[in-house]
PDB file of N, CA and C in Angstrom:
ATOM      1  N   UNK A   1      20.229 -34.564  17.709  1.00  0.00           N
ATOM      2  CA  UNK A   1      19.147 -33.853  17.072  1.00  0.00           C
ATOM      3  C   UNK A   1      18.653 -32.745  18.001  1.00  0.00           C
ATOM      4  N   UNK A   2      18.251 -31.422  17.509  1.00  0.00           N
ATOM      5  CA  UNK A   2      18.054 -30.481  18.170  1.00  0.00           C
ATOM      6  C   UNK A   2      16.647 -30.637  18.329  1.00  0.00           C
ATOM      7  N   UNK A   3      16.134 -29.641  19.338  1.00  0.00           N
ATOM      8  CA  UNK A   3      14.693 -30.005  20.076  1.00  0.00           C
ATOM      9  C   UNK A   3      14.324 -29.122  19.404  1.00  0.00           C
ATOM     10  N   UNK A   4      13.091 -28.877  19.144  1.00  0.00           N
ATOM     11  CA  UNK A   4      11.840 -27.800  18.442  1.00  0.00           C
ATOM     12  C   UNK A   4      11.926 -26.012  19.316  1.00  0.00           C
ATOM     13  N   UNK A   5      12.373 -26.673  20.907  1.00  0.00           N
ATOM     14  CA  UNK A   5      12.040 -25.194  21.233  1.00  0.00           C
ATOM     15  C   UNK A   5      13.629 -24.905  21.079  1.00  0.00           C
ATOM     16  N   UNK A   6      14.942 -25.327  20.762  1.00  0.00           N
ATOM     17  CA  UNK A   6      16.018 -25.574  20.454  1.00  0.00           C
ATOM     18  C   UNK A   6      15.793 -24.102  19.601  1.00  0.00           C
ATOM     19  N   UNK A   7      15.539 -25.116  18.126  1.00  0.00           N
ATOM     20  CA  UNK A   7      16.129 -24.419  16.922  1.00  0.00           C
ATOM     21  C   UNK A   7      14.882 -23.268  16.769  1.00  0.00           C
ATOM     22  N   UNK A   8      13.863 -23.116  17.827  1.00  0.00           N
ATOM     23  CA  UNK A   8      13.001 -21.854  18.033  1.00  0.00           C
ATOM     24  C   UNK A   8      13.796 -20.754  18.297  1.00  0.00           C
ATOM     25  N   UNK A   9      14.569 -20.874  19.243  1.00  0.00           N
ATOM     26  CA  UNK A   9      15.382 -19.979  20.175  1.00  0.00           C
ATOM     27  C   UNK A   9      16.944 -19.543  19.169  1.00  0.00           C
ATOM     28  N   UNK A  10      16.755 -20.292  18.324  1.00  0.00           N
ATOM     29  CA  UNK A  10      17.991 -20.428  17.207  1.00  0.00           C
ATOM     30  C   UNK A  10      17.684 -19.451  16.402  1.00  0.00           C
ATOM     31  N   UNK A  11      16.710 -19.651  15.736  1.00  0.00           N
ATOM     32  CA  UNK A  11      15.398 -19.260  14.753  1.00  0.00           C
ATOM     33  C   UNK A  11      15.713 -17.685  14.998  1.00  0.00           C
ATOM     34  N   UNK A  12      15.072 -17.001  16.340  1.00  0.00           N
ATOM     35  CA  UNK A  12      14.260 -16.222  16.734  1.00  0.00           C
ATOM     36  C   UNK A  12      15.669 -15.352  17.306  1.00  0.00           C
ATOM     37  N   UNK A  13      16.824 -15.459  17.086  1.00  0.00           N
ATOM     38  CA  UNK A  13      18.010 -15.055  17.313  1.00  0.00           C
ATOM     39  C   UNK A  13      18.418 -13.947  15.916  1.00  0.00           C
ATOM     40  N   UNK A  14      17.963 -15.042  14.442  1.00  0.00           N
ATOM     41  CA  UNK A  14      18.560 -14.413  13.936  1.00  0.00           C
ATOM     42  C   UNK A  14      17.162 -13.555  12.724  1.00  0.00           C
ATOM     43  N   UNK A  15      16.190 -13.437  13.953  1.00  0.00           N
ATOM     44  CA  UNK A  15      15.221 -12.322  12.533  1.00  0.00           C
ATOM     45  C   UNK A  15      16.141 -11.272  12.503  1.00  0.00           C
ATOM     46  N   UNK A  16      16.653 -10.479  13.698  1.00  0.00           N
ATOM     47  CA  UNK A  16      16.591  -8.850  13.500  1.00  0.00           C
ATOM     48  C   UNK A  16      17.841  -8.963  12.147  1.00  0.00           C
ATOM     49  N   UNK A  17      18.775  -9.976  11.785  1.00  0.00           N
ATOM     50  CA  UNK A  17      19.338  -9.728  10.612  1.00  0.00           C
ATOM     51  C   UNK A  17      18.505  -9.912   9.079  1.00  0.00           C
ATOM     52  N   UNK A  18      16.962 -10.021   9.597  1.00  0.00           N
ATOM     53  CA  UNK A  18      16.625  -9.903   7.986  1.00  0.00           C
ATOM     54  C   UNK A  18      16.102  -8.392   7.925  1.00  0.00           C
ATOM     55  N   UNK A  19      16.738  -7.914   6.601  1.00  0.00           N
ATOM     56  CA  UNK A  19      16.320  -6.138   6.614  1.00  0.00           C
ATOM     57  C   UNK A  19      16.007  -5.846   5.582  1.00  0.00           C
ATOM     58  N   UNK A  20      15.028  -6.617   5.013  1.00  0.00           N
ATOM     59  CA  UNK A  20      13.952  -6.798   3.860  1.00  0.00           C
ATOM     60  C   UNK A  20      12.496  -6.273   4.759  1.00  0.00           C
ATOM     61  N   UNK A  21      11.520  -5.465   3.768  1.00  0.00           N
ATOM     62  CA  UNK A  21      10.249  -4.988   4.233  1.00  0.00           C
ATOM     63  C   UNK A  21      10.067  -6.850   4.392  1.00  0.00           C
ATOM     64  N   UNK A  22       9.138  -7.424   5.495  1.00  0.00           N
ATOM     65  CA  UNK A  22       8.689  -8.411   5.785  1.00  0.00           C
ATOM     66  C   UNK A  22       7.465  -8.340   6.251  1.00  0.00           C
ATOM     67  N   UNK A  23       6.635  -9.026   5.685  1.00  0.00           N
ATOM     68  CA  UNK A  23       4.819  -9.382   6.107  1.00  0.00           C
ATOM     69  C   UNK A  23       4.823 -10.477   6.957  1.00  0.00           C
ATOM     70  N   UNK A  24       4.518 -10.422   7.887  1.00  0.00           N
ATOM     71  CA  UNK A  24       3.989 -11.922   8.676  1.00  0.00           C
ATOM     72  C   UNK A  24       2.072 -11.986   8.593  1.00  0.00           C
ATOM     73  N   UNK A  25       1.832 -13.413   8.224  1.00  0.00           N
ATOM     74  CA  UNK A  25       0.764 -13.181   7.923  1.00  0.00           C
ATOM     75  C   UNK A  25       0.150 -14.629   8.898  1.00  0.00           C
ATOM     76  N   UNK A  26      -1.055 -14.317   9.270  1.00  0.00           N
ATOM     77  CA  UNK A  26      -1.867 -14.491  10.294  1.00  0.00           C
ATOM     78  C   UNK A  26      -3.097 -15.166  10.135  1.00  0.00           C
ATOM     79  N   UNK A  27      -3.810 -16.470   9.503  1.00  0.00           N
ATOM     80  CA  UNK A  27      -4.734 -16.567   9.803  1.00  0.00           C
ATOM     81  C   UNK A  27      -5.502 -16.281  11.279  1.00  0.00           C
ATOM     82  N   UNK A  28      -6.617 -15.716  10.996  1.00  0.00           N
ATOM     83  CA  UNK A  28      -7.534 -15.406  12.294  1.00  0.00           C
ATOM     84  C   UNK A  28      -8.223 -16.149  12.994  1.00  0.00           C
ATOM     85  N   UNK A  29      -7.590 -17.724  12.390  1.00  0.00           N
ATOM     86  CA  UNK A  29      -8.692 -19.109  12.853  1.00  0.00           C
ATOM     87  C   UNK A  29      -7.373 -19.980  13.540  1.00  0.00           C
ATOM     88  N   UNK A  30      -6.251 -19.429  13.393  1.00  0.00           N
ATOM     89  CA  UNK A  30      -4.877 -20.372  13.087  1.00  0.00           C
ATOM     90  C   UNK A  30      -4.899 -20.796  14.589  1.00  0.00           C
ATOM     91  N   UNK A  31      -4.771 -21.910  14.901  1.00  0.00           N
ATOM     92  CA  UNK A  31      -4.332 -22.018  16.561  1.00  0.00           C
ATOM     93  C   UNK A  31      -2.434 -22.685  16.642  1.00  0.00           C
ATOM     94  N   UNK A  32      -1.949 -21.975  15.589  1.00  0.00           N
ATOM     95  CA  UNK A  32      -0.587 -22.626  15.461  1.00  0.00           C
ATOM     96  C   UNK A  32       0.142 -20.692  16.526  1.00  0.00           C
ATOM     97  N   UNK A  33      -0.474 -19.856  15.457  1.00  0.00           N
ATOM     98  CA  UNK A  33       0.467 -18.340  15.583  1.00  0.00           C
ATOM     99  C   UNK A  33      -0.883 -17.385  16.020  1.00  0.00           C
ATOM    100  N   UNK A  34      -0.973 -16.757  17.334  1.00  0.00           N
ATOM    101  CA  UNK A  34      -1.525 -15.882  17.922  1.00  0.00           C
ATOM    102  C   UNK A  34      -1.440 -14.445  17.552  1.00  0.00           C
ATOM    103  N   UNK A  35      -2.364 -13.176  17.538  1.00  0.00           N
ATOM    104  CA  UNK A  35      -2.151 -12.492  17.304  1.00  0.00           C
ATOM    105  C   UNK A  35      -0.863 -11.778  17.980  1.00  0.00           C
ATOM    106  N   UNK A  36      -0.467 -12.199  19.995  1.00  0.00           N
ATOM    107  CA  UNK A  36      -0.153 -11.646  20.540  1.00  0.00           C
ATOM    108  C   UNK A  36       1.546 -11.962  19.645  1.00  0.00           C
ATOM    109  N   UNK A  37       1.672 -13.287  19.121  1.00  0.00           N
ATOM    110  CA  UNK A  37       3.183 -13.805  18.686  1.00  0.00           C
ATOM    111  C   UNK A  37       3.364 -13.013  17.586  1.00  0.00           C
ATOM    112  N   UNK A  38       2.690 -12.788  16.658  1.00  0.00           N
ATOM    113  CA  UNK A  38       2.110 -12.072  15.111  1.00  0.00           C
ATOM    114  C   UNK A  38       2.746 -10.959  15.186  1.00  0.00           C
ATOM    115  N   UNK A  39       2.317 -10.234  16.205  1.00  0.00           N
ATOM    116  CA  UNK A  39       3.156  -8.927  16.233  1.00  0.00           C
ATOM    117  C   UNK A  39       4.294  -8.882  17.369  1.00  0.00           C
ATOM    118  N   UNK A  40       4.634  -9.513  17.881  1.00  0.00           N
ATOM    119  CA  UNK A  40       6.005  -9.483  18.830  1.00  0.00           C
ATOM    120  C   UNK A  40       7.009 -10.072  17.548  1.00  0.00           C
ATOM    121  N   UNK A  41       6.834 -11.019  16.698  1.00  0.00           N
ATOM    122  CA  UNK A  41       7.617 -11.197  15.716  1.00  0.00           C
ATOM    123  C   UNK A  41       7.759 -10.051  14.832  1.00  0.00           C
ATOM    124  N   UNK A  42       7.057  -9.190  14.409  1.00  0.00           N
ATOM    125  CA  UNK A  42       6.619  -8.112  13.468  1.00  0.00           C
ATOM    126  C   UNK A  42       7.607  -6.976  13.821  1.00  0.00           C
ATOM    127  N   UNK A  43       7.367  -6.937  15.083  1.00  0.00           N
ATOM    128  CA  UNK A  43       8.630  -5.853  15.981  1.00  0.00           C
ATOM    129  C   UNK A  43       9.309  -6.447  16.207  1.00  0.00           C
ATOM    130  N   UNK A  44      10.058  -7.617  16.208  1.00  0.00           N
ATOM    131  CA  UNK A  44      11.279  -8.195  16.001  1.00  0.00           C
ATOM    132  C   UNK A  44      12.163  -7.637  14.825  1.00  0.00           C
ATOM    133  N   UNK A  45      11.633  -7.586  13.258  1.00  0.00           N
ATOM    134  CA  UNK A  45      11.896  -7.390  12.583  1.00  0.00           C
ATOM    135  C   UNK A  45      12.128  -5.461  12.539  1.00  0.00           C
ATOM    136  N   UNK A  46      13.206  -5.665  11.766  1.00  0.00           N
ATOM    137  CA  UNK A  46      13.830  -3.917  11.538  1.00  0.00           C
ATOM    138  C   UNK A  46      12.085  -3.738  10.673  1.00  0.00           C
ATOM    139  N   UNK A  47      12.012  -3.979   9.649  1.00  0.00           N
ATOM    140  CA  UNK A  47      11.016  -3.364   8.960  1.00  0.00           C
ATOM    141  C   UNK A  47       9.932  -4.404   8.473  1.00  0.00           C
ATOM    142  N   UNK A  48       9.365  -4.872   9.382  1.00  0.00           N
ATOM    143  CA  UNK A  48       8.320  -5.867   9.988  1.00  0.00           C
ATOM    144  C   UNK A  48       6.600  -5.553  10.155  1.00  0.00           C
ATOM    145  N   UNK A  49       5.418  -6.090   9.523  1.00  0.00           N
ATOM    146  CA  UNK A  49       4.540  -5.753   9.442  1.00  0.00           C
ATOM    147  C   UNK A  49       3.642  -7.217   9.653  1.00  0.00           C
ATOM    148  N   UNK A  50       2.189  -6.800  10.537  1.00  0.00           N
ATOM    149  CA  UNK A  50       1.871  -8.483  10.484  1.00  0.00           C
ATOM    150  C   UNK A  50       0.260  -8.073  10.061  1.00  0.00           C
ATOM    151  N   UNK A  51      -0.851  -9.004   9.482  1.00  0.00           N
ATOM    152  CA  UNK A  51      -1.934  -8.839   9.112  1.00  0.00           C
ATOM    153  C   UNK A  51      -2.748 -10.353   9.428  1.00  0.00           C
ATOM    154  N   UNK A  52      -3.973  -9.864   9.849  1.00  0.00           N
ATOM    155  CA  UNK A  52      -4.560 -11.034  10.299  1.00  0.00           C
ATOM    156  C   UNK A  52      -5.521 -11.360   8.812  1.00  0.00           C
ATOM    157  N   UNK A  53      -5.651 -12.958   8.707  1.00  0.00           N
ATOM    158  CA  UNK A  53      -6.654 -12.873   7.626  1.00  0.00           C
ATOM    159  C   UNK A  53      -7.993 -13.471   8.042  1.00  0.00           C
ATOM    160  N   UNK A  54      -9.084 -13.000   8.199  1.00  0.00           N
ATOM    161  CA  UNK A  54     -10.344 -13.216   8.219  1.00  0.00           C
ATOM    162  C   UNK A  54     -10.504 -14.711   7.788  1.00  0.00           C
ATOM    163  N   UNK A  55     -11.280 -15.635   7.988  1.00  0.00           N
ATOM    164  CA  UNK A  55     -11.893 -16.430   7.542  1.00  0.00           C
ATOM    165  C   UNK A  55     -10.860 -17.779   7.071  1.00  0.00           C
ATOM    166  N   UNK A  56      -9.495 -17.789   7.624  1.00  0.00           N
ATOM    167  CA  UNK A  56      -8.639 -18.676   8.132  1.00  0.00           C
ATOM    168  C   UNK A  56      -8.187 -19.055   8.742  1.00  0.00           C
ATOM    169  N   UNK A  57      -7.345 -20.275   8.792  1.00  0.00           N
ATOM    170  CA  UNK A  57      -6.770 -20.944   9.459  1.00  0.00           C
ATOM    171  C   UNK A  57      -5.106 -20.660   9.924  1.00  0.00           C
ATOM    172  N   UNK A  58      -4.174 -21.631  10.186  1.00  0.00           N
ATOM    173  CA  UNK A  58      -2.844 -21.450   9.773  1.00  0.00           C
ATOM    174  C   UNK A  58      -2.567 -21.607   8.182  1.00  0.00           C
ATOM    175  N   UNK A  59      -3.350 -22.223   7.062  1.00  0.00           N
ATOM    176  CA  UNK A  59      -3.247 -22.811   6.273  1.00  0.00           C
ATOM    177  C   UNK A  59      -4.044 -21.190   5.157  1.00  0.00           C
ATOM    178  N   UNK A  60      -3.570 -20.319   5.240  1.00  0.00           N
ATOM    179  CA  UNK A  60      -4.002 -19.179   4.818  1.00  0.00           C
ATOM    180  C   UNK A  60      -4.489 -19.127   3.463  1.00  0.00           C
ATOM    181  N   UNK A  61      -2.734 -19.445   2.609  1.00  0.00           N
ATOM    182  CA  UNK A  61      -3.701 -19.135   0.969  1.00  0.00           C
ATOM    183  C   UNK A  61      -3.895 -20.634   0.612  1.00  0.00           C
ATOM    184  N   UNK A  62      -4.548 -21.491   1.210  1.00  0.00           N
ATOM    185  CA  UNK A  62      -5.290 -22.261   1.182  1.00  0.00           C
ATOM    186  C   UNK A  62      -7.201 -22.217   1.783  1.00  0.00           C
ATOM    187  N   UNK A  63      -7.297 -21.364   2.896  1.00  0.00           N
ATOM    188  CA  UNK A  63      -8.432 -21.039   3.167  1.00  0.00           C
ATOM    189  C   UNK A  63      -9.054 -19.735   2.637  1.00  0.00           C
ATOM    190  N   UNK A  64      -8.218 -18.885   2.323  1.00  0.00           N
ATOM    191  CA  UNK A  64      -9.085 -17.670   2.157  1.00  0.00           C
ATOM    192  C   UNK A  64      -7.593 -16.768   0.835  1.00  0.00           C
ATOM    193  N   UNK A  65      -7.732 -17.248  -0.247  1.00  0.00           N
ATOM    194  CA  UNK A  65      -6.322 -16.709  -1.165  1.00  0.00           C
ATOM    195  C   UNK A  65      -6.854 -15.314  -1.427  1.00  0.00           C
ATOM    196  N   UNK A  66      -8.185 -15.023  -1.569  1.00  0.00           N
ATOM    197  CA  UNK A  66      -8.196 -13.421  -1.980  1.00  0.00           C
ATOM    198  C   UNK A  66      -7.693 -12.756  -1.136  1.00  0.00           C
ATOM    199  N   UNK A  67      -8.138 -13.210   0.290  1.00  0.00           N
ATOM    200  CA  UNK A  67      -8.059 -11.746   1.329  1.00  0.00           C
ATOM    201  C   UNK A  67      -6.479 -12.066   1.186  1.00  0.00           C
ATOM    202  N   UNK A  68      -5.646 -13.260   1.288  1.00  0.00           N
ATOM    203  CA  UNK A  68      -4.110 -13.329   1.459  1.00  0.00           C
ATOM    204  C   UNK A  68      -3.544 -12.420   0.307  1.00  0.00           C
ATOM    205  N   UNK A  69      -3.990 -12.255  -1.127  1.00  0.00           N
ATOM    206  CA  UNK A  69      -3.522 -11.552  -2.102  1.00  0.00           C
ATOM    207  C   UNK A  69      -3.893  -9.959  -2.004  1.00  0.00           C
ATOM    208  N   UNK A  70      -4.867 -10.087  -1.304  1.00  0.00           N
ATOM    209  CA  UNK A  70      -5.339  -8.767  -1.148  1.00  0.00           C
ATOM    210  C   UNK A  70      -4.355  -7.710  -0.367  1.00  0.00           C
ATOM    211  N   UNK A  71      -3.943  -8.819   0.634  1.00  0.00           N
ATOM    212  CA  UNK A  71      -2.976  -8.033   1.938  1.00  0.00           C
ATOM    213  C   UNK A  71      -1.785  -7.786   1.044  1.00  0.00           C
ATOM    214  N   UNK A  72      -1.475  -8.597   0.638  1.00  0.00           N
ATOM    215  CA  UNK A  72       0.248  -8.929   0.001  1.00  0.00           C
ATOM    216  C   UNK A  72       0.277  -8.019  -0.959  1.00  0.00           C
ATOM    217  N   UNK A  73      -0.260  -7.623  -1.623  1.00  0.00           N
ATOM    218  CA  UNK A  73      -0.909  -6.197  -2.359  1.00  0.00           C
ATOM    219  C   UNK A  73      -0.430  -5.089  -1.931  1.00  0.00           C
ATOM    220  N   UNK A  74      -1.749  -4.736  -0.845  1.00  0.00           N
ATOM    221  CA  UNK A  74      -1.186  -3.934  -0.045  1.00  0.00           C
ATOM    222  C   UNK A  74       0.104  -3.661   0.437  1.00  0.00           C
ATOM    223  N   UNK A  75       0.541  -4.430   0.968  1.00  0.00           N
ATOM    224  CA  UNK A  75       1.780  -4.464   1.948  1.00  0.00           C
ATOM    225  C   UNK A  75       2.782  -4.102   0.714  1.00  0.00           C
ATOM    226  N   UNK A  76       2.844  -4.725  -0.392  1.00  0.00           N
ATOM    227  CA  UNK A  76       3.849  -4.539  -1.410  1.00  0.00           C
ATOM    228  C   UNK A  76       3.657  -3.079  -2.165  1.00  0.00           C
ATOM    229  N   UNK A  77       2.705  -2.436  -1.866  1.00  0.00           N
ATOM    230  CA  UNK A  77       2.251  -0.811  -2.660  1.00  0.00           C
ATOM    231  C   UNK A  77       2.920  -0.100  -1.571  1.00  0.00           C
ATOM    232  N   UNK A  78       2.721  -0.497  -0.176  1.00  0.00           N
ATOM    233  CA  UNK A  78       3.055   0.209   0.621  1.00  0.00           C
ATOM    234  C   UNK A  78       4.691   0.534   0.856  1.00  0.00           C
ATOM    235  N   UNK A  79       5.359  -0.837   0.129  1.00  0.00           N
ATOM    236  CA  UNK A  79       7.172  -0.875   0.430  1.00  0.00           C
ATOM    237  C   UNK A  79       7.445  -0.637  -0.769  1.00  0.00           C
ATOM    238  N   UNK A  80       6.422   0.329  -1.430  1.00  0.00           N
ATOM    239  CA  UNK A  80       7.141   0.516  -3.235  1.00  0.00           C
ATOM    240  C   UNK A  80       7.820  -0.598  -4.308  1.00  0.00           C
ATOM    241  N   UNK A  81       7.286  -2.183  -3.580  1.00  0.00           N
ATOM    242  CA  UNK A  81       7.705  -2.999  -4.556  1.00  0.00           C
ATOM    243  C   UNK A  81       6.839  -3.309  -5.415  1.00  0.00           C
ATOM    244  N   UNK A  82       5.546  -2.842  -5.398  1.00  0.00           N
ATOM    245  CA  UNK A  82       4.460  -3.449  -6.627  1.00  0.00           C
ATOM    246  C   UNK A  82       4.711  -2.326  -7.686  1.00  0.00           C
TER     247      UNK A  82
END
């Protein structure tokens, strides 16, 4: 069985092959994903974007679904998919 920081390092090998517009999204309460990780993943990605959400946790469109729909909105007007 592979270890957690294992299949991290596995993981984190193969973003730069996703080349889809991608949102990483951020509760601002989350103590799982940091802002500083938020965007080092964000620039990982070819076309990578990250947004923090106010008034959550890691557990995002569970704590706060407007501001999460609100972003995802955005972000999707912005890559011409809405």
């Amino acid at each position: 069985m592979k270890s957690f920081q294992t299949e991290r390092v596995s993981l984190a090998s193969q973003v730069s092959h996703i080349k889809c517009p991608t949102l990483i999204v951020r509760g601002a309460l989350s103590d799982v994903l940091t802002d500083e990780s938020a965007e080092k993943f964000a620039r990982a990605l070819p076309n990578g974007r990250w947004v923090r959400i106010e008034k959550s946790g890691h557990n995002v469109q569970g704590d706060n679904p407007r501001a999460l729909l609100d972003a995802m909105t955005t972000f999707f007007r912005e890559v011409s998919i809405a």
